[in-house]
N, C-alpha and C. Protein backbone atom coordinates (compact mmCIF):
# COMPACT_ATOMS: atom_id res chain seq x y z
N UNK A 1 7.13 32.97 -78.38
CA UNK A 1 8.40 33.10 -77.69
C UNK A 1 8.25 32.82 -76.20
N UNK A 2 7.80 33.32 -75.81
CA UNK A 2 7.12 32.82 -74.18
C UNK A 2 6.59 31.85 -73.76
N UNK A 3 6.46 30.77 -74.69
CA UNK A 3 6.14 28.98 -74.54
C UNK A 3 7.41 28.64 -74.62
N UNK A 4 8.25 29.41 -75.44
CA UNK A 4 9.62 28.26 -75.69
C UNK A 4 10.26 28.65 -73.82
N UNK A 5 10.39 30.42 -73.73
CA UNK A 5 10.82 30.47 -72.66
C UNK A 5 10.50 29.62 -71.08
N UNK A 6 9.03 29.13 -70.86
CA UNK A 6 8.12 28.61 -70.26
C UNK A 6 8.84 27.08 -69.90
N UNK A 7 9.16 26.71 -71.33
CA UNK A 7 9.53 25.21 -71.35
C UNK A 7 10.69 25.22 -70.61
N UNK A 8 11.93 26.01 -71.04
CA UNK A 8 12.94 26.08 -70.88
C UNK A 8 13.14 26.23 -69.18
N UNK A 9 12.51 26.96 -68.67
CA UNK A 9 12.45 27.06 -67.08
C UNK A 9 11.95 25.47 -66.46
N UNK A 10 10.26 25.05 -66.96
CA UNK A 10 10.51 23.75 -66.71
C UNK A 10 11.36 22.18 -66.95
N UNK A 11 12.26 22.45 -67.91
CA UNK A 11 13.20 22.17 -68.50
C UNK A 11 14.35 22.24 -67.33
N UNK A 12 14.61 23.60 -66.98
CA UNK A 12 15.29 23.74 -65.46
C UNK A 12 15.37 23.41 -64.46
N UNK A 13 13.87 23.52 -64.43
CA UNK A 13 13.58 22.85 -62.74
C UNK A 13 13.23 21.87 -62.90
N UNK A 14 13.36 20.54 -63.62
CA UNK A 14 13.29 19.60 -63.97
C UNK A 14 14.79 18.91 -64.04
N UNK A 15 15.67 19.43 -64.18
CA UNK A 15 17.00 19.29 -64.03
C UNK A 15 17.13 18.95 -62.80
N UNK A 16 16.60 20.41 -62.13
CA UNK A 16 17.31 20.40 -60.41
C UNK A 16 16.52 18.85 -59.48
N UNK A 17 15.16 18.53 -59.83
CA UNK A 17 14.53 17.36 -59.60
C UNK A 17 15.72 16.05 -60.12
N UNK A 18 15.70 16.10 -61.02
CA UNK A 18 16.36 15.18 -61.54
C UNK A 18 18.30 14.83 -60.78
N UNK A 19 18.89 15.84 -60.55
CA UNK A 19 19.81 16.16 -60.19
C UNK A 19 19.66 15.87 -58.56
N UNK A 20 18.65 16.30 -57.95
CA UNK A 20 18.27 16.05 -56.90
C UNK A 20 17.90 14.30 -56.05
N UNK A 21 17.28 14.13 -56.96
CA UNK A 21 17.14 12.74 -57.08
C UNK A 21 18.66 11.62 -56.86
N UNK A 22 19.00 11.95 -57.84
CA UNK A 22 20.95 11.34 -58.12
C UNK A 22 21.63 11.49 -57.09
N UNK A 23 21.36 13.05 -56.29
CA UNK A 23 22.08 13.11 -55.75
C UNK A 23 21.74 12.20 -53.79
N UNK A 24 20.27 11.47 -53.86
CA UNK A 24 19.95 10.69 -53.03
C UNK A 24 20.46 9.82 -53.19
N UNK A 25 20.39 9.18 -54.47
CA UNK A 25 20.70 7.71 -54.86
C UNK A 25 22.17 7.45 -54.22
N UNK A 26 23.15 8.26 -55.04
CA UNK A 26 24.72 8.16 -54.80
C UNK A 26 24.93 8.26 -53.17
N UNK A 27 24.21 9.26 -52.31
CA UNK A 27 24.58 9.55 -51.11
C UNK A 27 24.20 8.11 -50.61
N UNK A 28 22.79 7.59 -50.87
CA UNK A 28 22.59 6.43 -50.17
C UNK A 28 23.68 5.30 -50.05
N UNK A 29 23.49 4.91 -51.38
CA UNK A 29 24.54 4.12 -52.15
C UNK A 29 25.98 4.09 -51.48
N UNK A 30 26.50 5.36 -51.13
CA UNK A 30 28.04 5.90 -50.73
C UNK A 30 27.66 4.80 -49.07
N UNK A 31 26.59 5.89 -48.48
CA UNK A 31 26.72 5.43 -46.98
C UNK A 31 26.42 3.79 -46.81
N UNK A 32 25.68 3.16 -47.53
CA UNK A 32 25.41 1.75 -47.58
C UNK A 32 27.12 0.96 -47.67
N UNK A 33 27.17 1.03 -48.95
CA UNK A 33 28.91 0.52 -49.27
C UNK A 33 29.87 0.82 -48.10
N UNK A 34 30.13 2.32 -47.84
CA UNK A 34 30.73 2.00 -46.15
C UNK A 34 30.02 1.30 -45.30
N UNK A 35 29.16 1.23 -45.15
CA UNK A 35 28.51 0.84 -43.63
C UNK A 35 28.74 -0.89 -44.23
N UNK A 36 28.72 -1.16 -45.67
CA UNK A 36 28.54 -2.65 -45.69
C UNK A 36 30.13 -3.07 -45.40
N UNK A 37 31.58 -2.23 -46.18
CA UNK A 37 32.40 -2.75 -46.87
C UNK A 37 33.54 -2.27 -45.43
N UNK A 38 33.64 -1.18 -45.15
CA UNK A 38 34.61 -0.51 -43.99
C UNK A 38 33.97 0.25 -43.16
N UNK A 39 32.93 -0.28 -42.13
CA UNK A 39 32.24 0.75 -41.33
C UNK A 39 33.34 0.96 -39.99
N UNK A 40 34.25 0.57 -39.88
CA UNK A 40 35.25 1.08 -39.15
C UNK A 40 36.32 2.39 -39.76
N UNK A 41 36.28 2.42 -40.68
CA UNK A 41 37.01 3.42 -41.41
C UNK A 41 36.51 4.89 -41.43
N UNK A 42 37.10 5.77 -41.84
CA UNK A 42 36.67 7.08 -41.58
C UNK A 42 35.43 7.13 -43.07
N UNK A 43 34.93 7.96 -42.89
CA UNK A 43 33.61 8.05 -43.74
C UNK A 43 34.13 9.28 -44.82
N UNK A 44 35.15 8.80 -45.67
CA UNK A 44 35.75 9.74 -46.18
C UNK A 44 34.91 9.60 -46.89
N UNK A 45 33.77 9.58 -48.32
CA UNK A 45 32.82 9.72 -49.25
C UNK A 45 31.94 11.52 -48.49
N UNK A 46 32.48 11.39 -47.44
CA UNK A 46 31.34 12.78 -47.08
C UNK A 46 31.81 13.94 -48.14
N UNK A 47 33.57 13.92 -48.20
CA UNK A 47 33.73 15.41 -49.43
C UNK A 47 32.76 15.12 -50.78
N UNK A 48 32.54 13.90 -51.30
CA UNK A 48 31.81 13.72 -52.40
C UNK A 48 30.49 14.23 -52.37
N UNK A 49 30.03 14.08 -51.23
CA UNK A 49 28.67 14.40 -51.09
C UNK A 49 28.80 15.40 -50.68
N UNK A 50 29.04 16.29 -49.85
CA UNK A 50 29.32 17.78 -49.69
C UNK A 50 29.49 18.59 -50.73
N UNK A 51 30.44 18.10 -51.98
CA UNK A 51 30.11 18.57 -53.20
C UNK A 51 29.23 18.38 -53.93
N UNK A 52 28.70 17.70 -54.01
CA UNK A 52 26.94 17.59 -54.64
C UNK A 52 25.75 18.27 -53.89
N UNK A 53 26.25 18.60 -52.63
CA UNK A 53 25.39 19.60 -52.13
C UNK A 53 25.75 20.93 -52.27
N UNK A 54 26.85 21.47 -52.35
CA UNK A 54 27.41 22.77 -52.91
C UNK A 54 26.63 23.05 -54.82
N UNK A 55 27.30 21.81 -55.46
CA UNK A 55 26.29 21.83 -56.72
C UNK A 55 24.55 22.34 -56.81
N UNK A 56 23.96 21.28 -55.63
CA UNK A 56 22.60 21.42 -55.59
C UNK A 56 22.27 22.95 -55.38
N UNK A 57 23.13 23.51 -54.28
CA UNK A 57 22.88 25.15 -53.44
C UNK A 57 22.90 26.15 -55.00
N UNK A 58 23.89 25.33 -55.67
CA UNK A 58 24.43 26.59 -56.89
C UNK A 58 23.11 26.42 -57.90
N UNK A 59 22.87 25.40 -58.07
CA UNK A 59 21.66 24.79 -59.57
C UNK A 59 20.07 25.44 -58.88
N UNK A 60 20.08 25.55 -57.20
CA UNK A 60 18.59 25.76 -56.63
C UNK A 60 19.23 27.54 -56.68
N UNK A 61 20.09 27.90 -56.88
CA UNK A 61 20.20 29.57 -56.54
C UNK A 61 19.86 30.31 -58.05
N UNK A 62 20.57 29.56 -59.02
CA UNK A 62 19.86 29.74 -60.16
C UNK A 62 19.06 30.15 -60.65
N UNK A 63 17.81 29.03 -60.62
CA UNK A 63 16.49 28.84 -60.91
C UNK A 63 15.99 29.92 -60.08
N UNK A 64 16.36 29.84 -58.79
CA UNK A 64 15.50 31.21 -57.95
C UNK A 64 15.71 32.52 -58.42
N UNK A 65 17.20 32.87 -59.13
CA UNK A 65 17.56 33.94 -59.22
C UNK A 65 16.70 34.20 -60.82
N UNK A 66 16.56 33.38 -62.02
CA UNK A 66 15.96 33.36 -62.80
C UNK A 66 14.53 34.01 -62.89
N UNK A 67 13.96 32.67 -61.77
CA UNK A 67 12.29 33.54 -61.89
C UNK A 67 12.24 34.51 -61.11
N UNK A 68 12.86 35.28 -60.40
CA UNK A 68 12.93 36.68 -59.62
C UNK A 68 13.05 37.53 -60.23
N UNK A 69 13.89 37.47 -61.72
CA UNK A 69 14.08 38.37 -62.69
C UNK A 69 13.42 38.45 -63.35
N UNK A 70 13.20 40.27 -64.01
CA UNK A 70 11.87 40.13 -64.94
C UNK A 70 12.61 39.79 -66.21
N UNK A 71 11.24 39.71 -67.12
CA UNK A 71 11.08 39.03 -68.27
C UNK A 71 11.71 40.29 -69.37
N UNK A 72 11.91 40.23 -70.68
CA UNK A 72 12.15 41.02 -71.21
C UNK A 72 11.15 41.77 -71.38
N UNK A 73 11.29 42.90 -71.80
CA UNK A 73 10.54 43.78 -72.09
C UNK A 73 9.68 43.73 -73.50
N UNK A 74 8.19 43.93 -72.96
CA UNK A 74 6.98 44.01 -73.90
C UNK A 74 7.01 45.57 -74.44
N UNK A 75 7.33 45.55 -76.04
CA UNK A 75 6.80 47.01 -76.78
C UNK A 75 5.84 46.86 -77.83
């Protein structure tokens, strides 16, 4: 039971990597396309990315709050 649990956390934080990652790509991606397509225009893509950083804060509070907590109880 404690291998499956084991996985499942790296399973987690493997998410937040992964999630983390995406969330470079798109930000890059966002600021490139303005800067290529309307770099005079307001840089409205920032709410998009502001919400993927609110996501990231919630998915990294998680995982922290997870392994801070103990495990079930051994009888």
């Amino acid at each position: 039971m404690e291998e499956k649990i084991q996985k499942s956390e790296k399973a987690v934080r493997w998410g937040l990597w992964v999630r983390f990652l995406w969330y470079i790509i798109a930000g890059v991606a966002q600021a490139m396309l303005w800067g290529i397509l309307t770099p005079n225009h307001f840089f409205r893509h920032l709410r998009s990315i502001l919400g993927w950083d609110i996501g990231l804060v919630i998915h990294f509070w998680v995982i922290r709050s997870k392994s801070r907590s103990p495990g079930p109880a051994m009888t």
